[in-house]
PDB file of N, CA and C in Angstrom:
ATOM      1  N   UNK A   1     115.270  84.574  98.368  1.00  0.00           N
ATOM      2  CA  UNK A   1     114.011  84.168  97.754  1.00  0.00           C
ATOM      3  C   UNK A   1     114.082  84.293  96.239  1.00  0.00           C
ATOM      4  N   UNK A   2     114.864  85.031  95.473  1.00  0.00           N
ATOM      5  CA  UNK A   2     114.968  85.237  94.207  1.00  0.00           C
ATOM      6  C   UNK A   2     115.234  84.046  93.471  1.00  0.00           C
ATOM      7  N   UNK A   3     116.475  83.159  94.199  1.00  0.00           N
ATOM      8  CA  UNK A   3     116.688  81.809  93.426  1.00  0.00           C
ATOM      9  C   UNK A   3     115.690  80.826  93.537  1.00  0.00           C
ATOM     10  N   UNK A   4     114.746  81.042  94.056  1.00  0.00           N
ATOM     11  CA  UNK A   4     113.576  80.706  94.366  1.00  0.00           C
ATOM     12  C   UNK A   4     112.505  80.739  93.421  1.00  0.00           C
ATOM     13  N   UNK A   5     112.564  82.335  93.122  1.00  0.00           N
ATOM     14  CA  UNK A   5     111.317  82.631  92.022  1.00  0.00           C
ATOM     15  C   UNK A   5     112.643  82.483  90.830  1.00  0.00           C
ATOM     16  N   UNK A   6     113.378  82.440  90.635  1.00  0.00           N
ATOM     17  CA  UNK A   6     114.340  82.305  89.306  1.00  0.00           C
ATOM     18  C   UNK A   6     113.872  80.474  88.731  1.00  0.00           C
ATOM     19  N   UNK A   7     113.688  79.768  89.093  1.00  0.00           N
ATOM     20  CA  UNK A   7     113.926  78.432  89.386  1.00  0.00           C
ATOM     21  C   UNK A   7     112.198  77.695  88.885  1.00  0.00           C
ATOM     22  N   UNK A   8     110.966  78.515  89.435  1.00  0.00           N
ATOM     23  CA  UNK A   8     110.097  78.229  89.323  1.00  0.00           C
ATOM     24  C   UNK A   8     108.950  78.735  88.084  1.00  0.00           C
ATOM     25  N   UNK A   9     108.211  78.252  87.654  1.00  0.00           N
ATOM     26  CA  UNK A   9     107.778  78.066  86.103  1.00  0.00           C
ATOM     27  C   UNK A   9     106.259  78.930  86.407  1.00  0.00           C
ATOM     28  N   UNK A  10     106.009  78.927  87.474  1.00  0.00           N
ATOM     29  CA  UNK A  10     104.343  79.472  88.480  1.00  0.00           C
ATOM     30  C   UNK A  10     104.840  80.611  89.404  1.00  0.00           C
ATOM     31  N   UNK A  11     104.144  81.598  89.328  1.00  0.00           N
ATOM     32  CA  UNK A  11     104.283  82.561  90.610  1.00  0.00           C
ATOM     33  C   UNK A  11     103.231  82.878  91.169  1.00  0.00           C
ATOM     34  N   UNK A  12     103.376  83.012  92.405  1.00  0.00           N
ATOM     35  CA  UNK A  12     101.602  83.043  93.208  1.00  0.00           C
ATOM     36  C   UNK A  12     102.096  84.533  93.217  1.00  0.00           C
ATOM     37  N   UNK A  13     100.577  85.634  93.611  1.00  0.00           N
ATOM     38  CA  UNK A  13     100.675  86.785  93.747  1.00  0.00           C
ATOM     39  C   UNK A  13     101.857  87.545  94.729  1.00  0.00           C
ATOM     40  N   UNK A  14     102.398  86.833  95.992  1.00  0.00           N
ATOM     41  CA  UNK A  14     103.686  87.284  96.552  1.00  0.00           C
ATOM     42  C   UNK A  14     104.626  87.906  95.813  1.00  0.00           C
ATOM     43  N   UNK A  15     105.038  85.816  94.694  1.00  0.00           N
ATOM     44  CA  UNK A  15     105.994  86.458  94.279  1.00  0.00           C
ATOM     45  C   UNK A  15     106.038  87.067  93.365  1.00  0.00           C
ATOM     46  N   UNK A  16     105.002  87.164  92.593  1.00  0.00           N
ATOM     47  CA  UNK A  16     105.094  88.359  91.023  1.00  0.00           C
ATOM     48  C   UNK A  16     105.632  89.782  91.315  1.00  0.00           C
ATOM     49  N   UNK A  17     104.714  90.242  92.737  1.00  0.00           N
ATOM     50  CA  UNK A  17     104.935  91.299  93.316  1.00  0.00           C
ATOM     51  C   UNK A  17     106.352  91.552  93.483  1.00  0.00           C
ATOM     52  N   UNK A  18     107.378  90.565  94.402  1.00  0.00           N
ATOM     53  CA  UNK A  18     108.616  90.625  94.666  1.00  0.00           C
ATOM     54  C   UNK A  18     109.388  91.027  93.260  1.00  0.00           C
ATOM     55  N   UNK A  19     109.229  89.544  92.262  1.00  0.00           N
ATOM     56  CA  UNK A  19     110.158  89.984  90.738  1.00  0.00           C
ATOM     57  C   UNK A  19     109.576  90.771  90.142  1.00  0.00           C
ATOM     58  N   UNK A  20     108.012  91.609  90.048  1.00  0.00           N
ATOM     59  CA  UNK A  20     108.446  92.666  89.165  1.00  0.00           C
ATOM     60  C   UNK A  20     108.231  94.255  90.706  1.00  0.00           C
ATOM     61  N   UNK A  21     108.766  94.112  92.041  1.00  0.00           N
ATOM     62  CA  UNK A  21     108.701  95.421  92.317  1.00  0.00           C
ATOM     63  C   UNK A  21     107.193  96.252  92.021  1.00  0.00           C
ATOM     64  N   UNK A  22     106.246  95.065  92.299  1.00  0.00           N
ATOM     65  CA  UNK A  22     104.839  96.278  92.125  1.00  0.00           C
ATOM     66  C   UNK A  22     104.066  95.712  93.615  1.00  0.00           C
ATOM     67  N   UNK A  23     102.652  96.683  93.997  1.00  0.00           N
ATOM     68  CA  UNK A  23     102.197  95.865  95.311  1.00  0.00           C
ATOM     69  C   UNK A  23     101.125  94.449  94.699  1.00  0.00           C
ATOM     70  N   UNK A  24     100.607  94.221  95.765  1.00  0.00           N
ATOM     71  CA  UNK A  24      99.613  93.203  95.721  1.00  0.00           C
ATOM     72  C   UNK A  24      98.202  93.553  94.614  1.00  0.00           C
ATOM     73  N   UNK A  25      97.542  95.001  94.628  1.00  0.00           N
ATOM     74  CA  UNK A  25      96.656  95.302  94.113  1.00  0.00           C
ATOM     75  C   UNK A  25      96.790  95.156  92.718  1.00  0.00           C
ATOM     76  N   UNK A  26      97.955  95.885  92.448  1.00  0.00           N
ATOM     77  CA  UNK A  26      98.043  95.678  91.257  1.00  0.00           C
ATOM     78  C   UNK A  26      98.741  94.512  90.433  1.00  0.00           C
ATOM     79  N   UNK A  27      99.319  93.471  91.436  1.00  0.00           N
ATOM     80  CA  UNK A  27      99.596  92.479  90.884  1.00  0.00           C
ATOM     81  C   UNK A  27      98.458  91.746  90.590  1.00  0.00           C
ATOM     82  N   UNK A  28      97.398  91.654  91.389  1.00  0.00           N
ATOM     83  CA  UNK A  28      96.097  91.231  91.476  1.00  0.00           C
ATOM     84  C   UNK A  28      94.951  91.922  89.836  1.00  0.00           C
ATOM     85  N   UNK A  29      95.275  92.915  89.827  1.00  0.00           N
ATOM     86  CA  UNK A  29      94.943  93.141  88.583  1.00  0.00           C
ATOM     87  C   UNK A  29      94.983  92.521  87.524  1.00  0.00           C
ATOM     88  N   UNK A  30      96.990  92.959  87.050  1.00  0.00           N
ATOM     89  CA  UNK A  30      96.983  92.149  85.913  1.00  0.00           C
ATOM     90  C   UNK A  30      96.451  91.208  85.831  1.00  0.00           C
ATOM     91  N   UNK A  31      96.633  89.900  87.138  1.00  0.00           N
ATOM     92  CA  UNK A  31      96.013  88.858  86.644  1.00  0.00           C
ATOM     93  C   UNK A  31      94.944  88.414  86.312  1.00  0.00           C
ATOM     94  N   UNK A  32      93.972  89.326  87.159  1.00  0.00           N
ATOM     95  CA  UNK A  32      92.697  89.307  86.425  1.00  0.00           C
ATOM     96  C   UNK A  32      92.356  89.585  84.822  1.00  0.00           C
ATOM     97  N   UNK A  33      92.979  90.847  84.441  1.00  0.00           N
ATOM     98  CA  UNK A  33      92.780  90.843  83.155  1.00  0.00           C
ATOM     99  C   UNK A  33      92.830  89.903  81.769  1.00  0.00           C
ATOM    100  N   UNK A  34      91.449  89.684  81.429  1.00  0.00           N
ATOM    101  CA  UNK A  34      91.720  88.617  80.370  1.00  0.00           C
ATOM    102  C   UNK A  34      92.297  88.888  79.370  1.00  0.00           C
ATOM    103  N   UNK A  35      92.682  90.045  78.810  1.00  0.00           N
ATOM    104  CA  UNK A  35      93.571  90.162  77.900  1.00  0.00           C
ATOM    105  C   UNK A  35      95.190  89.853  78.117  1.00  0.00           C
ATOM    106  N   UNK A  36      95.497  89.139  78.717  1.00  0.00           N
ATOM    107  CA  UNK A  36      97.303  88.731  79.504  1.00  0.00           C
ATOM    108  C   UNK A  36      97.560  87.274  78.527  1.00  0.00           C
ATOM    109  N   UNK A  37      98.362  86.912  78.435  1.00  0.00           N
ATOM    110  CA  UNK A  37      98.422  85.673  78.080  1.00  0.00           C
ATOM    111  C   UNK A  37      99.301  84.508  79.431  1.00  0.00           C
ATOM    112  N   UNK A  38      99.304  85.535  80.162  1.00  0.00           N
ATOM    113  CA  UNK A  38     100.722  84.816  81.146  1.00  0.00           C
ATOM    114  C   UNK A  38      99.361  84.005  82.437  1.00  0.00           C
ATOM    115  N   UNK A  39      98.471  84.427  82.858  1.00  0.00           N
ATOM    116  CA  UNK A  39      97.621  84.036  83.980  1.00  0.00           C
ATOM    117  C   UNK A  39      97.320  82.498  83.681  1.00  0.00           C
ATOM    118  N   UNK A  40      97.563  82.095  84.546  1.00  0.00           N
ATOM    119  CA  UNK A  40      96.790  80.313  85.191  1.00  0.00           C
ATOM    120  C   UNK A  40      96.126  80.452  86.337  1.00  0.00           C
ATOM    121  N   UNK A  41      95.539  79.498  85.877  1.00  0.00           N
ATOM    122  CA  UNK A  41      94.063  79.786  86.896  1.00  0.00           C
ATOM    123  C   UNK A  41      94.043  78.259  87.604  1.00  0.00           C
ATOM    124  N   UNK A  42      94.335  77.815  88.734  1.00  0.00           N
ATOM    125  CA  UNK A  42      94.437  76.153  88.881  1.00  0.00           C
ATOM    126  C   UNK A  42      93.155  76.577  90.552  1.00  0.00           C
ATOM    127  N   UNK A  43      92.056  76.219  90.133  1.00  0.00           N
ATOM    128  CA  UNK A  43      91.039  76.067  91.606  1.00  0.00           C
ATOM    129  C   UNK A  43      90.654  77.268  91.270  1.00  0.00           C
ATOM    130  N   UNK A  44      90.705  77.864  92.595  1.00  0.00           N
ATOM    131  CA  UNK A  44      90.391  79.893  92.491  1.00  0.00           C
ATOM    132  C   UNK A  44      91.627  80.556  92.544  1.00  0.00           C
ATOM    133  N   UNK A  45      92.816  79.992  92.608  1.00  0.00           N
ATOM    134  CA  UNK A  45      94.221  80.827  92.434  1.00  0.00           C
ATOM    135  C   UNK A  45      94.570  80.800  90.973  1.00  0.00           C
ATOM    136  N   UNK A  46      95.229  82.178  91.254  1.00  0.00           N
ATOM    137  CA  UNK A  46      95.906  83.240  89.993  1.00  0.00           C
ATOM    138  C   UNK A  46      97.122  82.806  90.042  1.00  0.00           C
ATOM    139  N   UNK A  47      97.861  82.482  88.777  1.00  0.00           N
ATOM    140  CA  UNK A  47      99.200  82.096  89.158  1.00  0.00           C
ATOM    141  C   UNK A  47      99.818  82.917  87.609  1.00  0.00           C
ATOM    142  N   UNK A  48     100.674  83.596  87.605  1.00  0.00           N
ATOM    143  CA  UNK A  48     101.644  84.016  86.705  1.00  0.00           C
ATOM    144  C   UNK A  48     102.568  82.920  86.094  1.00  0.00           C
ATOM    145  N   UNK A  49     102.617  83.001  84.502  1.00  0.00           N
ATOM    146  CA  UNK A  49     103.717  81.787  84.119  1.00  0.00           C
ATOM    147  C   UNK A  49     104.750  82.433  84.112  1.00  0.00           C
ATOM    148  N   UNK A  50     105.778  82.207  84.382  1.00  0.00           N
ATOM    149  CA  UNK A  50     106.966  82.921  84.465  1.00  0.00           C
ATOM    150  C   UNK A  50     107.330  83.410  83.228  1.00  0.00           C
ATOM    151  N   UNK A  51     107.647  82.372  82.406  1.00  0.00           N
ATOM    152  CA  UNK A  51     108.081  82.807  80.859  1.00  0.00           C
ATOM    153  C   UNK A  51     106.852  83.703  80.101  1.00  0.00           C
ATOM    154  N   UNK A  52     106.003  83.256  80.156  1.00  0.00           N
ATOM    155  CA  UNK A  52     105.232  84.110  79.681  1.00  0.00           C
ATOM    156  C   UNK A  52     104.772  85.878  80.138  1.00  0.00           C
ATOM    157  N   UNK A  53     105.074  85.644  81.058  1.00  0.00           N
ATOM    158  CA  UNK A  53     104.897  87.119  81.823  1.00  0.00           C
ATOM    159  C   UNK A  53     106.235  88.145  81.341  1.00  0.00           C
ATOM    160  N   UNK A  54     107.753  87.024  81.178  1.00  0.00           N
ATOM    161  CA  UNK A  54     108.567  88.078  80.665  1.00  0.00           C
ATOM    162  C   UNK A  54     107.852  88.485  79.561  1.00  0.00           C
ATOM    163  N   UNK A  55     107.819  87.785  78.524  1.00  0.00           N
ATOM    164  CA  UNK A  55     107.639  87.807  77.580  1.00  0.00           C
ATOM    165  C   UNK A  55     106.361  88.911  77.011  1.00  0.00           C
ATOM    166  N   UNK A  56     105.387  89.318  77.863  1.00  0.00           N
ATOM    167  CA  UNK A  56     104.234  90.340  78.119  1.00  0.00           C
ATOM    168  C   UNK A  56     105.211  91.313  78.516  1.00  0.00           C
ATOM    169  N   UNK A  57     105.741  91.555  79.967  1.00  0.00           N
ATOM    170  CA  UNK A  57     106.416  92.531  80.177  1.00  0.00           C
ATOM    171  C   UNK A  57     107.241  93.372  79.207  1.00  0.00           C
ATOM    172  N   UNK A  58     108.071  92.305  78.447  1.00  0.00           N
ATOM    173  CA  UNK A  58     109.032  92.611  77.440  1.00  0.00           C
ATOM    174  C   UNK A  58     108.226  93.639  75.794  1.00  0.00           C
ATOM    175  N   UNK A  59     107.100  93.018  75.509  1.00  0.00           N
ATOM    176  CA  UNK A  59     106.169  93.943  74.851  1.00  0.00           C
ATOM    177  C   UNK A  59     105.627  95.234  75.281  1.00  0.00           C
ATOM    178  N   UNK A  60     105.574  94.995  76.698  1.00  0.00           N
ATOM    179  CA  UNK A  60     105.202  96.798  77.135  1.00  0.00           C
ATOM    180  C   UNK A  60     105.713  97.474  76.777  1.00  0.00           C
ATOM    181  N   UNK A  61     107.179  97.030  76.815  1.00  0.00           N
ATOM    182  CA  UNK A  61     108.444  98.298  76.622  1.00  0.00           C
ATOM    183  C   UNK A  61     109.025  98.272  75.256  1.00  0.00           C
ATOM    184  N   UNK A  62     108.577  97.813  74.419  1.00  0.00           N
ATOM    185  CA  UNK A  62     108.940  97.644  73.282  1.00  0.00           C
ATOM    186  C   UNK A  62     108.107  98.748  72.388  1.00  0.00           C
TER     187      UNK A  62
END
């Protein structure tokens, strides 16, 4: 499933959970939070941009 989420530009809450190793709740979080820059919103689904989410992640730890 990784070359899967490697490949794709959108992550539904599954797979955020899978590539970053956290559960559902709190994947569900971040995305709620309006301070993120990575969340898409297409209907009532939350979708993670891929690049952009490294790119958030990568500031945490910085």
């Amino acid at each position: 499933m990784t070359d899967k989420i490697d490949k794709k530009a959108l992550l539904n809450v599954k797979e955020m959970c899978e590539y970053l190793g956290i559960g559902q709740t709190k994947a569900r979080e971040l995305l709620a939070d309006p301070k993120n820059s990575f969340t898409v919103r297409i209907g009532n689904r939350l979708y993670a941009h891929k690049g952009r989410l490294d790119t958030w992640l990568l500031n945490q730890i910085l």
